[in-house]
Every structure is written in structure tokens, then in C-alpha cells.
Protein backbone atom coordinates (compact mmCIF):
# COMPACT_ATOMS: atom_id res chain seq x y z
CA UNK A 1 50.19 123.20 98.62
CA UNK A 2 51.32 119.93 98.21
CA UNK A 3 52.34 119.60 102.08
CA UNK A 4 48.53 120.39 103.09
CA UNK A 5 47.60 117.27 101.44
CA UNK A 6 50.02 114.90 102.28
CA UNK A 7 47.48 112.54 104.64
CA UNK A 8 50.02 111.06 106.72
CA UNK A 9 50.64 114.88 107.65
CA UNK A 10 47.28 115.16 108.67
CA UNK A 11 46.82 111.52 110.35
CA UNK A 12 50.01 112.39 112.17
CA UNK A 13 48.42 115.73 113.50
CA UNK A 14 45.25 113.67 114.41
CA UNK A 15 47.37 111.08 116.29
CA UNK A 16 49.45 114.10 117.64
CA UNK A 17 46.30 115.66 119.08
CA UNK A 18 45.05 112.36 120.86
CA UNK A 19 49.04 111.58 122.09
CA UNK A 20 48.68 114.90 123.64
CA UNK A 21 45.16 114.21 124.82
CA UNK A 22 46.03 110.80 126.96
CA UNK A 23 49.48 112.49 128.26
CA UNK A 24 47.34 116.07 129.66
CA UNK A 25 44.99 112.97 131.55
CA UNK A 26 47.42 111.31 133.35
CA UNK A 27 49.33 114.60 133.45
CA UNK A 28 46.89 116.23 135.59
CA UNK A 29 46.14 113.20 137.81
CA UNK A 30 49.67 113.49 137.88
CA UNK A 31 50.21 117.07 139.86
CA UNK A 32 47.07 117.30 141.30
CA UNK A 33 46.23 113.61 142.76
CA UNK A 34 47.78 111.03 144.63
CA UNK A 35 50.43 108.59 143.97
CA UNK A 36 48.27 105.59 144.32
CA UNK A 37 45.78 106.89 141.69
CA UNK A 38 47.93 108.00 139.37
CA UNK A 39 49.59 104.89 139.50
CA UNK A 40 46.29 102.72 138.84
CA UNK A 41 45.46 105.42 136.19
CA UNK A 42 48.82 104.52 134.61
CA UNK A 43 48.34 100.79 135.26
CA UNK A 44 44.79 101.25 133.45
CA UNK A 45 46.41 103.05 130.13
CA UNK A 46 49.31 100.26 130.41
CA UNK A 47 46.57 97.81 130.07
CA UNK A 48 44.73 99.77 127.44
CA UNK A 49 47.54 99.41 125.02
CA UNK A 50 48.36 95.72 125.74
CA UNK A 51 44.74 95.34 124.39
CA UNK A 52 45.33 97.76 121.62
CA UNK A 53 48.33 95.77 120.66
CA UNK A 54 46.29 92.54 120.63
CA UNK A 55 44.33 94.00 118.25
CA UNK A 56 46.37 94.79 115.98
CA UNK A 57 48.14 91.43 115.70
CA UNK A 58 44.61 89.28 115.78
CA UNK A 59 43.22 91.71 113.16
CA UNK A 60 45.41 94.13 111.99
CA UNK A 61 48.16 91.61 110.56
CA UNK A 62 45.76 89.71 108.99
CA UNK A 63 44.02 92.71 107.36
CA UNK A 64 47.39 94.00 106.51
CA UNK A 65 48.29 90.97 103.74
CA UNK A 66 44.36 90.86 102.82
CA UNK A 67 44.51 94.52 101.94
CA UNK A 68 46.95 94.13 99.32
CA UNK A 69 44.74 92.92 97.45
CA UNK A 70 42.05 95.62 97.55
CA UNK A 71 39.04 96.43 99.82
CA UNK A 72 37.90 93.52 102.28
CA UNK A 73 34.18 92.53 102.37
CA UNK A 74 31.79 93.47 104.61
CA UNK A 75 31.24 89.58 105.16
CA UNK A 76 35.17 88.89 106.12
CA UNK A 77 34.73 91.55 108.83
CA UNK A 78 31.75 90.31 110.72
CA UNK A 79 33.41 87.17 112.32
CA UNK A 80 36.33 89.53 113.40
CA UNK A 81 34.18 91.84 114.74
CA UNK A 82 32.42 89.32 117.16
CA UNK A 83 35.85 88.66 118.00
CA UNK A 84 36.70 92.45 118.82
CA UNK A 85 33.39 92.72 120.54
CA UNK A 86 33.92 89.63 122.69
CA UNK A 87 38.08 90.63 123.64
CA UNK A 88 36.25 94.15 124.70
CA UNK A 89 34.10 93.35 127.05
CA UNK A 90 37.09 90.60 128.31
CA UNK A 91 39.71 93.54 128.59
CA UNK A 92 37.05 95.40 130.30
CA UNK A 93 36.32 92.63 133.08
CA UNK A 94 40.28 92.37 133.10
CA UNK A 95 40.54 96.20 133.82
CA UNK A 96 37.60 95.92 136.43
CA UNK A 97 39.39 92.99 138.63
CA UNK A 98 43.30 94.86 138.63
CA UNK A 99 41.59 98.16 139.94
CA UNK A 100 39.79 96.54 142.61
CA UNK A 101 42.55 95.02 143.53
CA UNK A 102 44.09 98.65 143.86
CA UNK A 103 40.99 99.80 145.99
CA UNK A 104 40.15 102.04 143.36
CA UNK A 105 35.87 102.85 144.37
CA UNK A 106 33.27 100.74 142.70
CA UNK A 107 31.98 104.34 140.69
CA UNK A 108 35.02 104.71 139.28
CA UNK A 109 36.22 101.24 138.09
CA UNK A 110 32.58 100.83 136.02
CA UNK A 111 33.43 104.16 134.41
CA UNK A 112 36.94 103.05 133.63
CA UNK A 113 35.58 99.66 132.27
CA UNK A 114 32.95 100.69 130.06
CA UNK A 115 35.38 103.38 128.46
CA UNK A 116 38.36 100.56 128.35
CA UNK A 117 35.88 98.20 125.96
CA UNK A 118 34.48 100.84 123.88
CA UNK A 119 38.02 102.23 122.65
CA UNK A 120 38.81 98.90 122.11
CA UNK A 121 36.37 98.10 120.36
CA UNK A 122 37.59 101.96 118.47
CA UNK A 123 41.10 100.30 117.65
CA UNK A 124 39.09 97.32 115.98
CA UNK A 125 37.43 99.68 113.85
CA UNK A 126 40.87 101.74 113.53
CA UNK A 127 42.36 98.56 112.30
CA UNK A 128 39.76 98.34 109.71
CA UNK A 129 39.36 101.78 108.15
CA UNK A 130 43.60 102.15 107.98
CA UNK A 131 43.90 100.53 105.01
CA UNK A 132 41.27 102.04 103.13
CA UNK A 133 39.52 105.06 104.99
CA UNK A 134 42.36 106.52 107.04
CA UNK A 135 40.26 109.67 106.72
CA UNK A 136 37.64 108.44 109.18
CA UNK A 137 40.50 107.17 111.57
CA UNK A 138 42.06 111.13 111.66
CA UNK A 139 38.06 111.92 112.44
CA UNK A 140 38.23 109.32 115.40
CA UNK A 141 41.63 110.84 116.81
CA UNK A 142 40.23 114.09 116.45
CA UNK A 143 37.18 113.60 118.07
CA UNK A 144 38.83 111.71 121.31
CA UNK A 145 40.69 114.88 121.41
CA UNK A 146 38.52 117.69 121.35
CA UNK A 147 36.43 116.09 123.82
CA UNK A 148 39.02 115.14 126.12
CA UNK A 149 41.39 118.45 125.89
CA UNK A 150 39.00 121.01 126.40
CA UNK A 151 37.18 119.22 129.51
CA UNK A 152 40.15 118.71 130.87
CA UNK A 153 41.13 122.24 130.42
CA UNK A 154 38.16 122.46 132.08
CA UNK A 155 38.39 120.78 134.94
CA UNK A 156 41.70 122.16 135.68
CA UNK A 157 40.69 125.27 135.80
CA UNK A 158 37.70 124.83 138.33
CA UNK A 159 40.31 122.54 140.97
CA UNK A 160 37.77 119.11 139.94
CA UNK A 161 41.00 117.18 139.06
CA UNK A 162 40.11 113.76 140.20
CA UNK A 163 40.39 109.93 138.88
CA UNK A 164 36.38 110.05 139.01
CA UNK A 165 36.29 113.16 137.03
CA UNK A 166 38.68 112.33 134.26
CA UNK A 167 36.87 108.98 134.14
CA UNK A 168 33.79 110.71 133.28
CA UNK A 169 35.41 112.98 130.80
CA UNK A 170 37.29 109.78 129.52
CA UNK A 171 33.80 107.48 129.04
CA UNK A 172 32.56 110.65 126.99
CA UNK A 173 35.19 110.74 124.63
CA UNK A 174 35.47 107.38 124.05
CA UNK A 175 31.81 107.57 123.38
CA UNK A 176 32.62 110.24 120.88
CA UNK A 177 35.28 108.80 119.22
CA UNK A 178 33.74 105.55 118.29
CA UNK A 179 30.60 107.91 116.28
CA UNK A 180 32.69 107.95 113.10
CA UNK A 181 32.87 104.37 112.72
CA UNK A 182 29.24 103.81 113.19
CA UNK A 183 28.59 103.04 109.77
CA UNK A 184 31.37 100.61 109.35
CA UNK A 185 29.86 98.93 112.15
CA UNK A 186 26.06 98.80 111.20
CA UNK A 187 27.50 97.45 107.69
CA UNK A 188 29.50 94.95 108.84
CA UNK A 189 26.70 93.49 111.71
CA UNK A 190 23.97 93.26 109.03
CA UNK A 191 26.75 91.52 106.62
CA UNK A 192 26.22 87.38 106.75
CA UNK A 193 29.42 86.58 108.44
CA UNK A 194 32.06 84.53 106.31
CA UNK A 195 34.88 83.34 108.11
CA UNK A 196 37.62 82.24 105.36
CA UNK A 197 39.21 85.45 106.00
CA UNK A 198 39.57 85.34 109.20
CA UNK A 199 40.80 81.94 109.52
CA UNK A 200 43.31 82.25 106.50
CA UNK A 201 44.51 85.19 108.36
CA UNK A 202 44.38 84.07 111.84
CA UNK A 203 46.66 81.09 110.81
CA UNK A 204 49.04 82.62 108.50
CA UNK A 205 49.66 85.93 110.09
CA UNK A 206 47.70 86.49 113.34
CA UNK A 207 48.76 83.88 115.20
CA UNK A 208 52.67 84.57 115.15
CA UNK A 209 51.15 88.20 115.44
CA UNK A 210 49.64 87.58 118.47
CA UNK A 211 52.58 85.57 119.95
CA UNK A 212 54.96 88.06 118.92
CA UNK A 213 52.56 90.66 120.79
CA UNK A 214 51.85 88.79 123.88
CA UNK A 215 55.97 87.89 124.13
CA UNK A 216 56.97 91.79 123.20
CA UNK A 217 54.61 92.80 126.64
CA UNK A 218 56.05 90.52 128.77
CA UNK A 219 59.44 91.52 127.64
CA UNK A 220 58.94 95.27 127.70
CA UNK A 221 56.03 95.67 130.83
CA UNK A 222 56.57 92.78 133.07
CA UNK A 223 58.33 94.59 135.86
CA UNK A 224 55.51 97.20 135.79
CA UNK A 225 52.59 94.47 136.20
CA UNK A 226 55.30 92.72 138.90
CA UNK A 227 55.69 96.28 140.97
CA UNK A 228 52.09 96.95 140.66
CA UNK A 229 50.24 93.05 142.12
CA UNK A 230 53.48 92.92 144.84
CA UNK A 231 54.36 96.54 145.70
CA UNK A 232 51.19 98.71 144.50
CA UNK A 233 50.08 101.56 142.49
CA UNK A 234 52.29 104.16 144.58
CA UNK A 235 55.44 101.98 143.75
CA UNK A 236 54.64 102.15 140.35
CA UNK A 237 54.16 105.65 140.02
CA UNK A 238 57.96 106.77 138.83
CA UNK A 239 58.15 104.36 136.39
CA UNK A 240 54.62 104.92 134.90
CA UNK A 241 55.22 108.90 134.83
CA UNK A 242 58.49 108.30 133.37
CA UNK A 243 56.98 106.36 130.12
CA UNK A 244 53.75 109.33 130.47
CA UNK A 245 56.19 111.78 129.18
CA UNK A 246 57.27 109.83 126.90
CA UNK A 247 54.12 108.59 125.79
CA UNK A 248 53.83 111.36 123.14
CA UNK A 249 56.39 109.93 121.14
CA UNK A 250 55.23 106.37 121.29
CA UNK A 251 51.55 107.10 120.21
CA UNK A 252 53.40 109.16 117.36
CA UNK A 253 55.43 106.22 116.57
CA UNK A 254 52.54 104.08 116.60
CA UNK A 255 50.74 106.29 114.13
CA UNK A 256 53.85 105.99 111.79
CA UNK A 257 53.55 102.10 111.85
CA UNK A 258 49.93 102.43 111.14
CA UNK A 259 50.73 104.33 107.98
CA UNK A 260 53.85 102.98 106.82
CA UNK A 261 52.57 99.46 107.25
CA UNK A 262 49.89 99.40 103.92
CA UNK A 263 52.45 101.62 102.36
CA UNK A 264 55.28 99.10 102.94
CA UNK A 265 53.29 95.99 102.14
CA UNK A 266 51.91 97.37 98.79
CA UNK A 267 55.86 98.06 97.71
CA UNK A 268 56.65 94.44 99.03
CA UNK A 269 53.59 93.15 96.66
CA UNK A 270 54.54 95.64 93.59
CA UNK A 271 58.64 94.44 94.08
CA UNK A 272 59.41 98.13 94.42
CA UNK A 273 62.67 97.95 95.96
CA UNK A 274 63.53 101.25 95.86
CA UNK A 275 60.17 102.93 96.98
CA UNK A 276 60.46 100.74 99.90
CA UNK A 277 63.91 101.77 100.74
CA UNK A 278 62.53 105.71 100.61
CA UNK A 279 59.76 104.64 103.02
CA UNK A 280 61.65 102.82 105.80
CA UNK A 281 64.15 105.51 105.75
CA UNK A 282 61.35 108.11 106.02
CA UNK A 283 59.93 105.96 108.62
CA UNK A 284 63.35 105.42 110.46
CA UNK A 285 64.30 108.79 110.56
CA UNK A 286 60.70 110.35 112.15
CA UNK A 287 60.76 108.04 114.56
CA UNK A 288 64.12 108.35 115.62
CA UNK A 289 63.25 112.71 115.27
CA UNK A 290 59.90 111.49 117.54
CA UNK A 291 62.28 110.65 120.49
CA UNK A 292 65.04 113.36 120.20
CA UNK A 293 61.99 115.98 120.39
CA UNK A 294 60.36 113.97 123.46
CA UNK A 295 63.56 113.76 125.17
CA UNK A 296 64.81 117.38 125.14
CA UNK A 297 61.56 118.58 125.84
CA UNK A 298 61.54 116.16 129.41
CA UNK A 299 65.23 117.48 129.83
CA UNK A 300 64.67 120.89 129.36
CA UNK A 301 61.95 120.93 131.91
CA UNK A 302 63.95 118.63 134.45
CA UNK A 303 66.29 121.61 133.94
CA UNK A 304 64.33 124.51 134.17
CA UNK A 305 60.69 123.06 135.85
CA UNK A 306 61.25 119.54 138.18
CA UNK A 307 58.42 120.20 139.72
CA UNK A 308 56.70 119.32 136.95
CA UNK A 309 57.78 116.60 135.89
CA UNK A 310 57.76 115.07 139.49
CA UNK A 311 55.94 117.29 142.36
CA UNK A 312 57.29 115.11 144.95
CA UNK A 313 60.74 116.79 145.08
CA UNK A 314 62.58 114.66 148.11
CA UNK A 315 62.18 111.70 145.64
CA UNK A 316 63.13 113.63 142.53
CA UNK A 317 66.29 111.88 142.39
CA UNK A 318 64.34 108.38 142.30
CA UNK A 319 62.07 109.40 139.41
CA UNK A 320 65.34 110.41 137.28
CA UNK A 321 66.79 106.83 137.94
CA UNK A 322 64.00 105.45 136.70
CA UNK A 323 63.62 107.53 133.89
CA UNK A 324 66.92 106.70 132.41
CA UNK A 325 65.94 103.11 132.47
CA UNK A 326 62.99 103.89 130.28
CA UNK A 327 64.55 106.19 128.59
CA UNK A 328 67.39 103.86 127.27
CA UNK A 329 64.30 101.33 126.61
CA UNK A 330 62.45 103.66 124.95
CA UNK A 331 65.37 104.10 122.47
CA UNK A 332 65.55 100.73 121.54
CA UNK A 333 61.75 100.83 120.48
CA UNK A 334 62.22 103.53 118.49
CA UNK A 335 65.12 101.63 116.56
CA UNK A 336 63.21 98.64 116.30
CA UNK A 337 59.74 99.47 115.82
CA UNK A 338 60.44 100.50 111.91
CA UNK A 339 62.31 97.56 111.71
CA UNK A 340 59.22 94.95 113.14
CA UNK A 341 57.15 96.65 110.45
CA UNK A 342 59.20 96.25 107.52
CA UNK A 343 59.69 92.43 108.55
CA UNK A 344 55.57 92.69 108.59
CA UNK A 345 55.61 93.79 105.54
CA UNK A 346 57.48 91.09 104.11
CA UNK A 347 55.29 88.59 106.09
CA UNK A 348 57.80 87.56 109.09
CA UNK A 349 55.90 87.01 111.64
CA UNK A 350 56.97 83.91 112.54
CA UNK A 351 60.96 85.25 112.27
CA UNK A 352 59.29 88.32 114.88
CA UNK A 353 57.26 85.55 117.09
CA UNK A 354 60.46 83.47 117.52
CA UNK A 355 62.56 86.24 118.76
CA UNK A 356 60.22 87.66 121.21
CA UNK A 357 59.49 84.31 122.45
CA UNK A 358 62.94 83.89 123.30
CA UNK A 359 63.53 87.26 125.31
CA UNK A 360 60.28 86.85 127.34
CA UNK A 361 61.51 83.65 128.43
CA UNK A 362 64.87 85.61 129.71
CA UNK A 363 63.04 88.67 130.82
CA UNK A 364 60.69 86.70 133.34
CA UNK A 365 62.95 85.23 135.62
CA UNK A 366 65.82 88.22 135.50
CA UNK A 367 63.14 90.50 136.34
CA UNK A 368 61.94 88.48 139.22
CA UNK A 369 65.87 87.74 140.22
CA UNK A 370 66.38 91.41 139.92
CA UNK A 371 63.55 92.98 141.91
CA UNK A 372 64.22 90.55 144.60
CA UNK A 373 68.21 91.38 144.66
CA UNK A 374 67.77 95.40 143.59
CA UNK A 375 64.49 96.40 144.21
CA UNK A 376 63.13 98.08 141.58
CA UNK A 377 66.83 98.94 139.79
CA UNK A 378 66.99 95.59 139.61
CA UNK A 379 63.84 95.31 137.45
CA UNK A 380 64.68 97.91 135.59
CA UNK A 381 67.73 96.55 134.29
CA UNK A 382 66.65 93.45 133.74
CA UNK A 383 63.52 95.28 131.51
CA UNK A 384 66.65 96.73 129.62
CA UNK A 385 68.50 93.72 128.90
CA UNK A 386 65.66 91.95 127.43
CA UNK A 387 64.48 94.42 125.32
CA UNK A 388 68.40 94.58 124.10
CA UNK A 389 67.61 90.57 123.52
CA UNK A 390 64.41 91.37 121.12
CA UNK A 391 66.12 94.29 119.20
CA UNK A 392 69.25 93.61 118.43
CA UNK A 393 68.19 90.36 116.34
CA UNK A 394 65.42 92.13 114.77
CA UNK A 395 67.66 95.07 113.60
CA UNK A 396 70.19 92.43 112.22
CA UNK A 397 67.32 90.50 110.52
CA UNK A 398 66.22 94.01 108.75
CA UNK A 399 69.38 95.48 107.24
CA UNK A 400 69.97 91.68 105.90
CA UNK A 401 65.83 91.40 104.47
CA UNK A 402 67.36 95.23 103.09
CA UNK A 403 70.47 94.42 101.45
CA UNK A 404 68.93 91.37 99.74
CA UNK A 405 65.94 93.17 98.29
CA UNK A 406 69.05 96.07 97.22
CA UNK A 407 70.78 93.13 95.28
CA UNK A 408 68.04 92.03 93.75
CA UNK A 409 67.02 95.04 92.37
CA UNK A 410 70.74 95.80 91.09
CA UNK A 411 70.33 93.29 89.30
């Protein structure tokens, strides 16, 4: 009995539902459209979670340390969620200019753009309702997903697989997702705005947030925004359905973070050494489970099903190359994503901002070097190097934050 109502059980489910949601989307475009629209489709959701990411560091970090403390005011939310409102409708215009520059048809892109700013504007209200409705966030998820599976179960079945038809079915369930946070938002926009909050929490954890965020994309996506504005969407198609498949294990470890953060920061705040020790290595060890599930499930099918995985079988052996690249990358995440939230959680942000600065500054220029010496190898590897340069320091920096909380509380 007690499983059934462990939450993050059911918040993983929910996330687990709307993983599997976005991966059968792109799936389908996938085996049943071209190369170049899959590949803007990819570029589109690669673009999506940049935003989502900026998000979380402009609001989410700052909301993080605030929650400690108990339930923020309606009134410390409403400057943020100009803010949110305002980045939406940016990351939507954003979205709108890259697929035109794809050719992607006027319909389509409007579609795209209007469902790009409303679940962003979803992840605001996500950030929000983590810390202390997480209920209405595994509502959201849900929602997203039983709009999104069954039409495209749907559409699959009657042959209208298209970019213009999952854009419709995508608009709708953004539309759908965003209902359960209605009330949040009709709260907070009839709330007189005070902006202490928000500028307490902009300076002291948002703003190393957001640099850390900004630095971690150009270290881990560079080459993909590179092979995408110089080679095009088809180019861009391996690498993009290599990270699909393994998308269902990111959103999953994404979920995780979004749980084990409050959890993490409350032990910080209470000194409970060895309830945060429990939680980490819970945290480590499901994430690290996350990948070894998503990776023998992609194997086993390369095994038994290419086709797939890749329907373009003369180029099969291309889209395994790059898939080991982001395979190997995607391993590295896993290792260091519980260990960037721990360091959250003990409010090092700047220690995180530092050393992403410092690999995006390498990454840049050997990922230029290397697609103009190896083609898109050569970006690859260079993608894998400097995310070697942002883990490795991060993973160092955890096990010593761990062994000095363990000595203090032997003592």
C-alpha cells in the first residue's frame, strides 16, 4: 500500500507518460515523413527544451531556495510571471524565424509557435506548483499525454502522419495541459505584483542559473544548431533521432531533478546529512537504471528491428556512428545531472556557472575546428570532449561537498 502512495511514483509515471508522448511524435514523423521534417521537428523540440531549461534557472532556482522557507506569495509570482509570459512569446518568435529558415509552410510554423509559447509558459507554471502542488504538475503531464497519445494513435492508424497534423494534435495538447494551472494563473495576475522576490532571487541564484544554463547548451547542443543553419534539417536528422530514443530517459531524468531538488534543499536547510546521502543515492542510482533501460531497449531493437530505429537502411551504418556519440554523451548527463542538483541544493550556482562557462568556451571553437576537419564526426567528438570538460569537475566538486557534509555529521 505504501508504494501506491509514494508521489514521486506517481509524478514519475506522469512524466513517464508525457516522455513517451513527445518520443511517439517525433517517432512517427520519424518512419512515416521526410528527413528534412523530421529534422526541423527535432530542431523545434531541441529548442523547446533550451527554453524549458531557461526556465528553470530564471525561476526555478530562485523558487527552489525561497521554498525552503514555505509557500511563496501570490504577489512574488506576478513579476515572474510577466517574465515567463514575455520569454514565451520570445521563444515562440525564435521558433517561428529557425523554421522558416528550414522552409517549413507558413500553416505549420504558426501552429508550432503558438504551441512552443503556451508549454512554456506550462513549465513556468510547472516550476511553480513543484514545490508545493506537485499533484497538479502529474495532472499537467497527464493531460499532455492523453491528448497527444491517443490522436496520435489516431492518426497513425488512418495514414494522416504529417508535420501539419502532429502540429495540430500538438497545439491541442498543449492547450490541454496548461487547464490545470489555470487557477494558479488567475491568482497570481489579480495579485499586486511585488518584486523583492524576484530580484533577491534573480541575483543570488538565477543569474549563475541562467549562465550555467545558457553555457551547459552551448556545450552539449552546439554542433546540432551548427549542422542545422550550415548543413540543414536532413543533416541533422541522425543525430536528432539518435537523442529521440533516448529522449525517454532524459525527460525521466528531468522529472527526478524536479523531485529530488525540494527534497534535497529541505535536508540541506534541516542539516540532515544522512537523509541527504539516502536521497542522492536514490537519485544516482534511477538515473543511472533510466539509461541502462533506454539503452538496451535501442540495442535490442538495432538487433532484432533496424528498420525502426532508422528506415533509411543504406545509411544505417551512419545513424549508429552517431548514436554512439550521443550515447557516450548521454552517459555523462546521467552521471552528472544528480550531481548539478545536489550542488543546487547547497546553493552553488556560481561553482556550476564557472565550470560551464569554461567548457562552452572550449566546445565552440573545437566544434567548429572539428566539423570543418571531420564533418560531422568531427562535431561529434568535439560535443564529447566538452561535455567530459563540464562533468568531470562537477562530479569531483560533489563527492568532496559529500564527504565534508559525512565528516561533519561524524562528528
Amino acid at each position: 500500500m505504501a508504494l501506491w502512495q509514494d508521489r514521486r511514483l506517481w509524478a514519475l509515471f506522469a512524466n513517464a507518460a508525457y516522455a513517451l508522448s513527445s518520443f511517439v511524435l517525433g517517432y512517427l514523423l520519424l518512419l512515416q515523413g521526410s528527413q528534412e521534417q523530421y529534422g526541423a521537428f527535432a530542431f523545434y523540440l531541441l529548442f523547446q527544451a533550451f527554453g524549458y531549461s531557461l526556465i528553470n534557472a530564471l525561476f526555478g532556482a530562485p523558487l527552489l531556495i525561497a521554498a525552503r522557507d514555505g509557500t511563496v506569495a501570490a504577489g512574488g509570482l506576478n513579476p515572474m510571471l510577466r517574465l515567463a509570459l514575455l520569454l514565451a512569446l520570445l521563444g515562440a518568435a525564435v521558433q517561428a524565424l529557425l523554421l522558416l529558415q528550414q522552409g517549413i509552410a507558413a500553416d505549420v510554423i504558426v501552429l508550432l509557435a503558438l504551441s512552443a509559447a503556451l508549454l512554456l509558459l506550462r513549465w513556468f507554471c510547472r516550476c511553480v506548483q513543484q514545490n508545493d502542488a506537485p499533484e497538479q504538475v502529474m495532472l499537467a503531464d497527464l493531460s499532455f499525454s492523453l491528448v497527444a497519445l491517443p490522436g496520435a494513435a489516431l492518426l497513425w492508424q488512418q495514414g494522416l502522419v504529417s508535420l501539419w497534423s502532429l502540429s495540430q494534435l500538438l497545439l491541442l495538447a498543449a492547450i490541454v495541459s496548461l487547464l490545470p494551472a489555470g487557477r494558479l494563473l488567475w491568482t497570481v495576475i489579480q495579485t499586486e505584483p511585488d518584486g523583492r522576490l524576484w530580484s533577491a532571487g534573480y541575483a543570488q541564484q538565477g543569474k549563475p542559473a541562467l549562465a550555467g544554463v545558457v553555457t551547459v547548451e552551448v556545450t552539449a547542443n552546439f554542433h546540432q544548431y551548427v549542422l542545422i543553419l550550415l548543413q540543414g534539417a536532413a543533416a541533422l536528422a541522425p543525430v536528432a533521432a539518435a537523442g529521440l530514443f533516448l529522449r525517454p530517459m532524459t525527460l525521466v531524468q528531468s522529472s527526478l531533478a524536479q523531485i529530488e531538488r525540494p527534497r534535497l534543499a529541505r535536508a540541506v536547510a534541516a542539516a540532515d546529512w544522512p537523509g541527504l546521502q539516502r536521497i542522492w543515492r536514490s537519485f544516482l542510482w534511477l538515473s543511472a537504471w533510466a539509461y541502462l533501460l533506454n539503452l538496451l531497449a535501442i540495442l535490442i531493437l538495432l538487433w532484432l528491428a533496424p528498420a525502426w530505429l532508422w528506415p533509411d537502411l543504406l545509411t544505417l551504418p551512419h545513424f549508429i556512428a552517431c548514436g554512439g556519440f550521443v550515447a557516450l554523451a548521454a552517459l555523462l548527463r546521467s552521471l552528472r545531472g544528480p550531481a548539478s542538483t545536489l550542488l543546487q541544493a547547497f546553493d552553488q550556482f556560481h561553482f556550476l556557472a564557472s565550470v560551464t562557462w569554461r567548457a562552452s568556451l572550449a566546445t565552440v571553437p573545437l566544434v567548429l575546428l572539428g566539423l570543418y576537419a571531420g564533418g560531422i564526426y568531427g562535431a561529434l567528438l568535439a560535443m564529447l570532449l566538452g561535455e567530459c570538460v563540464v562533468a568531470i569537475p562537477i562530479l569531483r566538486q560533489c563527492q568532496q561537498t559529500l564527504q565534508t557534509q559525512a565528516g561533519f555529521s561524524g562528528r
